[in-house]
C-alpha atoms as a PDB file:
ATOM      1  CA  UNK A   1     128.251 108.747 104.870  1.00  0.00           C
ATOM      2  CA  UNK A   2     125.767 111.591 104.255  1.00  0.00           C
ATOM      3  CA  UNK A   3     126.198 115.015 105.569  1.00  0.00           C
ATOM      4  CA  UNK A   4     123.597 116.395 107.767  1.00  0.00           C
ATOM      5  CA  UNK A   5     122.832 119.530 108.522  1.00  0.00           C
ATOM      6  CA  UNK A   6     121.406 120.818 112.142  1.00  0.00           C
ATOM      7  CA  UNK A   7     118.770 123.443 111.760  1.00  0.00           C
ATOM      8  CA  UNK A   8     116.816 125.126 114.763  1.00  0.00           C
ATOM      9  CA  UNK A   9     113.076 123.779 114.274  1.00  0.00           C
ATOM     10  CA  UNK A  10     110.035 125.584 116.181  1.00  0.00           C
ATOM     11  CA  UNK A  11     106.663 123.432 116.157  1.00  0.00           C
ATOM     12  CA  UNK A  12     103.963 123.813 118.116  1.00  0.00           C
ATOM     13  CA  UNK A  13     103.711 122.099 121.458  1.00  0.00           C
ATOM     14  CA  UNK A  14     100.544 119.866 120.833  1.00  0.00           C
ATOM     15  CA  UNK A  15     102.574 119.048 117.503  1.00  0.00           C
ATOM     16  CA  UNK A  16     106.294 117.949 119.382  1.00  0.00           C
ATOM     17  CA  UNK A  17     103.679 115.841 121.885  1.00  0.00           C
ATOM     18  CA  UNK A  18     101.954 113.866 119.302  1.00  0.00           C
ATOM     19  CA  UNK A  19     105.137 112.990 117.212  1.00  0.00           C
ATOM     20  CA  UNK A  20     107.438 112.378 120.548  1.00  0.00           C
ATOM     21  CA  UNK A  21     104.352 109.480 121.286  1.00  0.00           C
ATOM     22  CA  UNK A  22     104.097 108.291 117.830  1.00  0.00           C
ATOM     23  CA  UNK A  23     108.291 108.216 117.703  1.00  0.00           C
ATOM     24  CA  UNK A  24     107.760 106.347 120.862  1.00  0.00           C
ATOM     25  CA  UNK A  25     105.278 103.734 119.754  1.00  0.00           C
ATOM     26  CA  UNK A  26     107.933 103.097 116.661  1.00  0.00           C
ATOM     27  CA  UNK A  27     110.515 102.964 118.940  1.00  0.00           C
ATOM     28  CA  UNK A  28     112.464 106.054 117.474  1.00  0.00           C
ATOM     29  CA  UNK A  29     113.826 108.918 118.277  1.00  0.00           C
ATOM     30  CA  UNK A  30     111.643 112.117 118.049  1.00  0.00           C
ATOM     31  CA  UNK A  31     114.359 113.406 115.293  1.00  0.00           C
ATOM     32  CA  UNK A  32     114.521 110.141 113.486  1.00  0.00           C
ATOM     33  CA  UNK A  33     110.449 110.290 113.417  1.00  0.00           C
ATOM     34  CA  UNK A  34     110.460 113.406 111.908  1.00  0.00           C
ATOM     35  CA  UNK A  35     112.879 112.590 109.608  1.00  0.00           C
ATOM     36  CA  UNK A  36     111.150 109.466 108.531  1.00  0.00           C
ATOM     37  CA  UNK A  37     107.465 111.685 108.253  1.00  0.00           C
ATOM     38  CA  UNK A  38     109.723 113.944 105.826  1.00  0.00           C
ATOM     39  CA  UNK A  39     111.321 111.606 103.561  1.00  0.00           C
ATOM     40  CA  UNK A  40     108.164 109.676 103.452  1.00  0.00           C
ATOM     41  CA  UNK A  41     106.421 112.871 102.585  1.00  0.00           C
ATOM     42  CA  UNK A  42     108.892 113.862  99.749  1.00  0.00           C
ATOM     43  CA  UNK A  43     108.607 110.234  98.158  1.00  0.00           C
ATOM     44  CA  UNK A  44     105.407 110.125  98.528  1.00  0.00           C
ATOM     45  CA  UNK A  45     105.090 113.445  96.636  1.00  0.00           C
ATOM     46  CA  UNK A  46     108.090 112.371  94.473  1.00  0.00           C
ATOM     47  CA  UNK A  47     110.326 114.849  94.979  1.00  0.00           C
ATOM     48  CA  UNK A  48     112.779 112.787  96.671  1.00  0.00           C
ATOM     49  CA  UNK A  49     115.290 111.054  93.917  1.00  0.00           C
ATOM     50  CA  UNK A  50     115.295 107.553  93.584  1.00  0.00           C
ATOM     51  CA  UNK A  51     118.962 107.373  94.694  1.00  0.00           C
ATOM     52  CA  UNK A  52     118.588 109.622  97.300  1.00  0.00           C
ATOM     53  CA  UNK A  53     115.908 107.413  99.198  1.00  0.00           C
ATOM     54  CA  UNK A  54     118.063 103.826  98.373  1.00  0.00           C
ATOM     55  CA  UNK A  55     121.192 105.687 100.054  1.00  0.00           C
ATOM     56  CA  UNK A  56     118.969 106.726 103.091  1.00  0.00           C
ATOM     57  CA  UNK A  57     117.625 103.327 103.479  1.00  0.00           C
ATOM     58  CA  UNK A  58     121.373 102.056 104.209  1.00  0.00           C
ATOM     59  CA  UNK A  59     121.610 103.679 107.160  1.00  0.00           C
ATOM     60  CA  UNK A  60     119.518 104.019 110.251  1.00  0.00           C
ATOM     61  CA  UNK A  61     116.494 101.765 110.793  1.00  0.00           C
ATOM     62  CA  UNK A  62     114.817  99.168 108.197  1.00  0.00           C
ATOM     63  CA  UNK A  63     111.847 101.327 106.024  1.00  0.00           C
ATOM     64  CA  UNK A  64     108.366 101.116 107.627  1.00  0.00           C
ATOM     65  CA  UNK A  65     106.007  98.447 105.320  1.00  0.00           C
ATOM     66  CA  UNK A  66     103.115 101.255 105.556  1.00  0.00           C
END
């Protein structure tokens, strides 16, 4: 299992709204949306390993097909 590490995040309101609806409309938690936006981000950007995003994939929900 991976570690994970809390950390104190401040966001503007209009910001926490518009993810909390989006995590919603997926059907996940507001910290598992951000999470997903982030490691979606960092592969995107490919600055996530390889094995790093195959080992995330194991856990939690199934990967978005966007």
């Amino acid at each position: 299992m991976s570690d994970r590490k809390p950390f104190l995040l401040r966001i503007d309101r209009e910001v926490i709204d518009a993810l909390q609806r989006w995590a919603d409309d997926d059907l996940r938690s507001l910290n598992g949306q951000i999470e997903f936006l982030l490691r979606k981000a960092l592969k995107d950007a490919k600055r996530m390993a390889e094995e790093d995003e195959r080992r995330s994939r194991k856990r939690g929900r199934p990967q978005d097909s966007s």
